[in-house]
PDB file of N, CA and C in Angstrom:
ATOM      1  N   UNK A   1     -57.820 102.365  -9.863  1.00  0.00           N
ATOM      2  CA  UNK A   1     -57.497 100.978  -9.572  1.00  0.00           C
ATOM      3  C   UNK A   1     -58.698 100.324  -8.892  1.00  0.00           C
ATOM      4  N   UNK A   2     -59.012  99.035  -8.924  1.00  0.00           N
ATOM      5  CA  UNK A   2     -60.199  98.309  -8.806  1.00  0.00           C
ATOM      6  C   UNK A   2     -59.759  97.717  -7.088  1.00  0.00           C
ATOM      7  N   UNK A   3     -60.471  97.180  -6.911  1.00  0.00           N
ATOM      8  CA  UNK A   3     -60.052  96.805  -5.277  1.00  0.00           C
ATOM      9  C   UNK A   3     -59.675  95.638  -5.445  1.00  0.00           C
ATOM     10  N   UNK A   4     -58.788  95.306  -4.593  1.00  0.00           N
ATOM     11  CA  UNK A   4     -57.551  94.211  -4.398  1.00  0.00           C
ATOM     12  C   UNK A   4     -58.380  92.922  -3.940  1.00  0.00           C
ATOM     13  N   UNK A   5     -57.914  92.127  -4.384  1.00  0.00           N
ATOM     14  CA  UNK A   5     -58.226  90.520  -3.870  1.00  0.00           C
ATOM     15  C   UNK A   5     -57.525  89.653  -3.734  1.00  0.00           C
ATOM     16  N   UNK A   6     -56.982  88.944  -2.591  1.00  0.00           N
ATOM     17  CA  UNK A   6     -56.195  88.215  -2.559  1.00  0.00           C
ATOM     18  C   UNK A   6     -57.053  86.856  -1.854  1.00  0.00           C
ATOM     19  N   UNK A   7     -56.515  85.324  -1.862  1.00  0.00           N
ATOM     20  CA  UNK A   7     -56.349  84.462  -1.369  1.00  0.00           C
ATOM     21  C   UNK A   7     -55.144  83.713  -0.951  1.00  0.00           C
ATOM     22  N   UNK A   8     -55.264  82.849  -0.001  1.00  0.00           N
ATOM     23  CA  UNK A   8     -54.210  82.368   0.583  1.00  0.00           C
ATOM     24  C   UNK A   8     -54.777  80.352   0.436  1.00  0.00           C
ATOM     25  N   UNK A   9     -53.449  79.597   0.359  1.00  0.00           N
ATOM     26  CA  UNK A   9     -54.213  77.994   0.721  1.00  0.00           C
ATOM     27  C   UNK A   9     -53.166  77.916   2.314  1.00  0.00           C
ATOM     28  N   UNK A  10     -53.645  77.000   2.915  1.00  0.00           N
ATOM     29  CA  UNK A  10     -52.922  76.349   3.966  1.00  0.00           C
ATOM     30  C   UNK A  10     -53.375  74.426   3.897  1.00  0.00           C
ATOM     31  N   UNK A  11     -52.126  73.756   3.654  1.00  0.00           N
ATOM     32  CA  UNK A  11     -51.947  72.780   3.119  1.00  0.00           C
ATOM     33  C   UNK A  11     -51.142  72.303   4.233  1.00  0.00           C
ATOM     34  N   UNK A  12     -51.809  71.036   5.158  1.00  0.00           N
ATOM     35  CA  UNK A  12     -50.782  69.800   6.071  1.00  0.00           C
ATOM     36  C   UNK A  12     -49.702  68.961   4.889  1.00  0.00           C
ATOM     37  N   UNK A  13     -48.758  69.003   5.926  1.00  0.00           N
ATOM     38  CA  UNK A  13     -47.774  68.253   5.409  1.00  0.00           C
ATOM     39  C   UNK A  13     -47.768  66.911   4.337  1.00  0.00           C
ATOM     40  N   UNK A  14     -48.563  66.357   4.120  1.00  0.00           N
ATOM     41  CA  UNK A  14     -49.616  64.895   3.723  1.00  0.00           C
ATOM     42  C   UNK A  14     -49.644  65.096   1.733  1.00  0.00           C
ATOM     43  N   UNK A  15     -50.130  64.272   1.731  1.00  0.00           N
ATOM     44  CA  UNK A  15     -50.363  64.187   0.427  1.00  0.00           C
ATOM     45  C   UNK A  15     -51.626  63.989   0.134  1.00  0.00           C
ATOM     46  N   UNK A  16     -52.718  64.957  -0.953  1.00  0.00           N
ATOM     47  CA  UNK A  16     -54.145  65.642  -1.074  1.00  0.00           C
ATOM     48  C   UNK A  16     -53.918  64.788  -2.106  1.00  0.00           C
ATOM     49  N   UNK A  17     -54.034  64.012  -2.505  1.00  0.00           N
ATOM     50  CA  UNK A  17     -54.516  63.638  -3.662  1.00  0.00           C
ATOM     51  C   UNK A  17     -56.019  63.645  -4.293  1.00  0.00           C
ATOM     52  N   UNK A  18     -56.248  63.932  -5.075  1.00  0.00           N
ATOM     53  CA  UNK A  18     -57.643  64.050  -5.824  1.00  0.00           C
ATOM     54  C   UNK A  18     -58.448  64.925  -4.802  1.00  0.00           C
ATOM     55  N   UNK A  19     -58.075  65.324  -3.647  1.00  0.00           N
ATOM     56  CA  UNK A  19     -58.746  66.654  -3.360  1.00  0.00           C
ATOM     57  C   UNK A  19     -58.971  68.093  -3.540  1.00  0.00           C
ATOM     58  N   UNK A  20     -59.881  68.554  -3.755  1.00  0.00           N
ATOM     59  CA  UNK A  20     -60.027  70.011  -4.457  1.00  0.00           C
ATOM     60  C   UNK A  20     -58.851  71.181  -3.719  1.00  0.00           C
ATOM     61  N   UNK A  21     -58.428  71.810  -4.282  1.00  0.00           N
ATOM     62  CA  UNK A  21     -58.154  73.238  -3.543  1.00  0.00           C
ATOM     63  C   UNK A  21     -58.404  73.867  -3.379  1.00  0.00           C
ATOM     64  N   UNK A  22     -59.671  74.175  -3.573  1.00  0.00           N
ATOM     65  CA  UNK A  22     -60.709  75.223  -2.827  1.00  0.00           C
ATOM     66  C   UNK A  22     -61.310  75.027  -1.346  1.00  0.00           C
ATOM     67  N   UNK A  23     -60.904  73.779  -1.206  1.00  0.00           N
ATOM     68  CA  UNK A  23     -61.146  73.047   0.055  1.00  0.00           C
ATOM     69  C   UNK A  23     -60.110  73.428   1.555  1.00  0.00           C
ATOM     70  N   UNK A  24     -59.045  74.037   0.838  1.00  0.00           N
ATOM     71  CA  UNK A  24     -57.845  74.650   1.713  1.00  0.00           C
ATOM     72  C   UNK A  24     -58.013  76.167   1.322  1.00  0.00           C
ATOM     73  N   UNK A  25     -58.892  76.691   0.604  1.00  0.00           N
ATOM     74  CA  UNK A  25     -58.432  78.271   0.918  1.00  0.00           C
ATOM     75  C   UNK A  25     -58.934  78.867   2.131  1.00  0.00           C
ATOM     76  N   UNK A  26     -58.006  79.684   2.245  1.00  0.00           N
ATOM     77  CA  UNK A  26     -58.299  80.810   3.429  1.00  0.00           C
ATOM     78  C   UNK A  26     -57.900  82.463   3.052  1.00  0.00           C
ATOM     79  N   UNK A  27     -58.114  83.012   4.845  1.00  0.00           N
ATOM     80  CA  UNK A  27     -57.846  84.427   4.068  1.00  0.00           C
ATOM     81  C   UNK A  27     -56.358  84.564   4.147  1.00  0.00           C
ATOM     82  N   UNK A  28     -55.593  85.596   3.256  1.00  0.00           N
ATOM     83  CA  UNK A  28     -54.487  85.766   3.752  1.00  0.00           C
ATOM     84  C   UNK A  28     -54.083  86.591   5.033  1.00  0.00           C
ATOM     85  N   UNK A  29     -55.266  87.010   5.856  1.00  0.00           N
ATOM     86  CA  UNK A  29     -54.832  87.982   6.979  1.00  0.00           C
ATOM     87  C   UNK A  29     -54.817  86.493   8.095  1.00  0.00           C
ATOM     88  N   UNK A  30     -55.130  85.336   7.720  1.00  0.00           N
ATOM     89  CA  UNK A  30     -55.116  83.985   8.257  1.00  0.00           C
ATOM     90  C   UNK A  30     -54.139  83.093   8.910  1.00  0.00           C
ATOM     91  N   UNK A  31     -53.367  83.066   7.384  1.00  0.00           N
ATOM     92  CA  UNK A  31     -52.115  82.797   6.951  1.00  0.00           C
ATOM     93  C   UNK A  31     -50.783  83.887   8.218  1.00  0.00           C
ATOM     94  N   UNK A  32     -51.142  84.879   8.047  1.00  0.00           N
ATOM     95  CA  UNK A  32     -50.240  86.004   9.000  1.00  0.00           C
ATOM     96  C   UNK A  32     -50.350  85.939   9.923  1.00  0.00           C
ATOM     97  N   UNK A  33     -51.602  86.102  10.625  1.00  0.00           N
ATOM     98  CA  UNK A  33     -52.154  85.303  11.991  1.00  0.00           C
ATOM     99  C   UNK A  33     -50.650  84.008  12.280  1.00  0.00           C
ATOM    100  N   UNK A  34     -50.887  82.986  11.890  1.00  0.00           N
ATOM    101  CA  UNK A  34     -50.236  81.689  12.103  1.00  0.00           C
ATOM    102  C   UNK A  34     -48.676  82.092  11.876  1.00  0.00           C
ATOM    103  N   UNK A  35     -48.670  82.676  10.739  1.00  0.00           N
ATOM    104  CA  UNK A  35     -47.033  82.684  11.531  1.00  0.00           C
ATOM    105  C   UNK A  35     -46.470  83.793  11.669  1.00  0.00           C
ATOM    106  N   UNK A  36     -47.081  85.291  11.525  1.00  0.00           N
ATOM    107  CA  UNK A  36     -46.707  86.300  12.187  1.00  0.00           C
ATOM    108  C   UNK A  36     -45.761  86.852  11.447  1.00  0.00           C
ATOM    109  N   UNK A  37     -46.354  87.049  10.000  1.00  0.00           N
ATOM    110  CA  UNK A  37     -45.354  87.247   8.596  1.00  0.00           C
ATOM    111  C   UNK A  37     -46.207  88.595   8.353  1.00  0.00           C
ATOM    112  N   UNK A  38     -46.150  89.789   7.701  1.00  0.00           N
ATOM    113  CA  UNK A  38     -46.628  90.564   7.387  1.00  0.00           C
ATOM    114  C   UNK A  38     -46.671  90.572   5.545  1.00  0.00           C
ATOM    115  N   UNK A  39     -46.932  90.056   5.166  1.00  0.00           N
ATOM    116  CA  UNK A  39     -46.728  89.392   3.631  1.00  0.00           C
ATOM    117  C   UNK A  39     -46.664  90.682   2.576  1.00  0.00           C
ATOM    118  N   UNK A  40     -47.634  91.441   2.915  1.00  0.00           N
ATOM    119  CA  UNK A  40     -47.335  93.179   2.108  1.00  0.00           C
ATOM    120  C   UNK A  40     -47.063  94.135   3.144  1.00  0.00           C
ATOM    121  N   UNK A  41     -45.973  94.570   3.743  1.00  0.00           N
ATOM    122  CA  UNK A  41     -45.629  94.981   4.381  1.00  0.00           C
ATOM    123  C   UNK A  41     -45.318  96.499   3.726  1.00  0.00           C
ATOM    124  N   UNK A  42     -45.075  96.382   2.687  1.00  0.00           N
ATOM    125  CA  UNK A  42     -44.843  97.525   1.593  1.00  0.00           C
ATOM    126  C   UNK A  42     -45.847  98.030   0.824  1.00  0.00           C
ATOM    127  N   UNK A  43     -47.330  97.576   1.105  1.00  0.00           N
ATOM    128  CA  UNK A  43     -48.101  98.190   0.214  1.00  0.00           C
ATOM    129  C   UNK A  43     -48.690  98.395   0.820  1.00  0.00           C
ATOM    130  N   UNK A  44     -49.119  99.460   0.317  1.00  0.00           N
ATOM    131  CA  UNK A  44     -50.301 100.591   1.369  1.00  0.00           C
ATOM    132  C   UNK A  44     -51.515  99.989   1.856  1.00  0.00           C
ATOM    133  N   UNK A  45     -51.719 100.610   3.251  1.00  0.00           N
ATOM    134  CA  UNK A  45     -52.672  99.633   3.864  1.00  0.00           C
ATOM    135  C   UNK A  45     -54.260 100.050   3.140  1.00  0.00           C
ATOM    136  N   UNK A  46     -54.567 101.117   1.940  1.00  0.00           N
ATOM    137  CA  UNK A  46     -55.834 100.599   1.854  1.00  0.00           C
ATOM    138  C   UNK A  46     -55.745  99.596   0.436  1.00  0.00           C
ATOM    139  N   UNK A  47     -54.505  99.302  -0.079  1.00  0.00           N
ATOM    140  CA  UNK A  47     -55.070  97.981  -0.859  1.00  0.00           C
ATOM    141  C   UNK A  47     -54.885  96.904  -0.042  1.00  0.00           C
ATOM    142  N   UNK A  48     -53.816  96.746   0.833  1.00  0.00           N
ATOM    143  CA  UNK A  48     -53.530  95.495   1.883  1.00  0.00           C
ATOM    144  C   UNK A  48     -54.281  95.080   2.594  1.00  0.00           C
ATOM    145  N   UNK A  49     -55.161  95.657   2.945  1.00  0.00           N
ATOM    146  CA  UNK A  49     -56.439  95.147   3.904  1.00  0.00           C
ATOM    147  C   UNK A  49     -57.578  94.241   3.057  1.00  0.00           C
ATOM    148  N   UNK A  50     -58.212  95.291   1.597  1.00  0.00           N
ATOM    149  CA  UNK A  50     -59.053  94.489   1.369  1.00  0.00           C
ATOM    150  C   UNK A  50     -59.027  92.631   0.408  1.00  0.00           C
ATOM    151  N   UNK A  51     -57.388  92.890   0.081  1.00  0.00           N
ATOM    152  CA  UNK A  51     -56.781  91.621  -0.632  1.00  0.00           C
ATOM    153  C   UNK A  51     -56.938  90.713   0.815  1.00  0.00           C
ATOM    154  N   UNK A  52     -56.103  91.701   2.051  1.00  0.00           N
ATOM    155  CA  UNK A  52     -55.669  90.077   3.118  1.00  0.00           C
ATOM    156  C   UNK A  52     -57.064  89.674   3.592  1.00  0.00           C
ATOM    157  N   UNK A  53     -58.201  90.381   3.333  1.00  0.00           N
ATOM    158  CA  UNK A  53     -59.684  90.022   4.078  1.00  0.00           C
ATOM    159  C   UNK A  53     -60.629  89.219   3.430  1.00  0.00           C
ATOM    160  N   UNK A  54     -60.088  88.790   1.781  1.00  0.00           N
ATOM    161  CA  UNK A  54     -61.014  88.499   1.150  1.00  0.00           C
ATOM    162  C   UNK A  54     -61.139  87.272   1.804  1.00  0.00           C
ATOM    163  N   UNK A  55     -62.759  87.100   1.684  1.00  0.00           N
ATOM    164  CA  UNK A  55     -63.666  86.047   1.617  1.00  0.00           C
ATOM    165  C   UNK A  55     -63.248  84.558   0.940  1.00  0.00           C
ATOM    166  N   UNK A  56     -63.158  83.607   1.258  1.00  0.00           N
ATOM    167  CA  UNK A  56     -62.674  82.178  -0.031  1.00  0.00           C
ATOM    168  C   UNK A  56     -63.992  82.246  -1.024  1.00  0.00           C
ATOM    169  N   UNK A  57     -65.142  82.389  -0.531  1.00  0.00           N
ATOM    170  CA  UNK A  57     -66.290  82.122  -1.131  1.00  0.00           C
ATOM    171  C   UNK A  57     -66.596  83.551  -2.276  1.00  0.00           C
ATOM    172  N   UNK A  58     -65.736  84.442  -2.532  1.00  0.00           N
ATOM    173  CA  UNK A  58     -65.836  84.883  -3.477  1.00  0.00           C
ATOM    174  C   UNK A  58     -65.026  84.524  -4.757  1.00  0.00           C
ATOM    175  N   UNK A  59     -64.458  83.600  -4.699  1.00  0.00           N
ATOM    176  CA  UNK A  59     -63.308  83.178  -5.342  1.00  0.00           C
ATOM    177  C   UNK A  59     -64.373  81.898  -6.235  1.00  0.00           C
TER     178      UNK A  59
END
């Protein structure tokens, strides 16, 4: 298996119109941070780490 990649967006309440969404990504270990969700809680921590750590700028 190849190594995991994940991204996360975090989006204000508002309306983005004609703004990019690459402009809101973050990491998903980010996302968990803020609200204290464990999002793969069930998958083993060496694919869970390197998905929740990815970079936006590899995307």
């Amino acid at each position: 298996m190849t190594q995991a990649k994940g991204i996360a967006y975090l989006f204000t309440n508002e309306s983005h119109t004609g703004e990019q969404y690459s402009s809101f990504a973050t990491t998903i270990n980010a996302i968990e941070d803020r609200t204290g969700i464990d999002f793969f809680a069930n998958v083993p921590v060496e694919f869970q780490e390197p998905a929740e750590q990815t970079n936006k700028q590899l995307w």
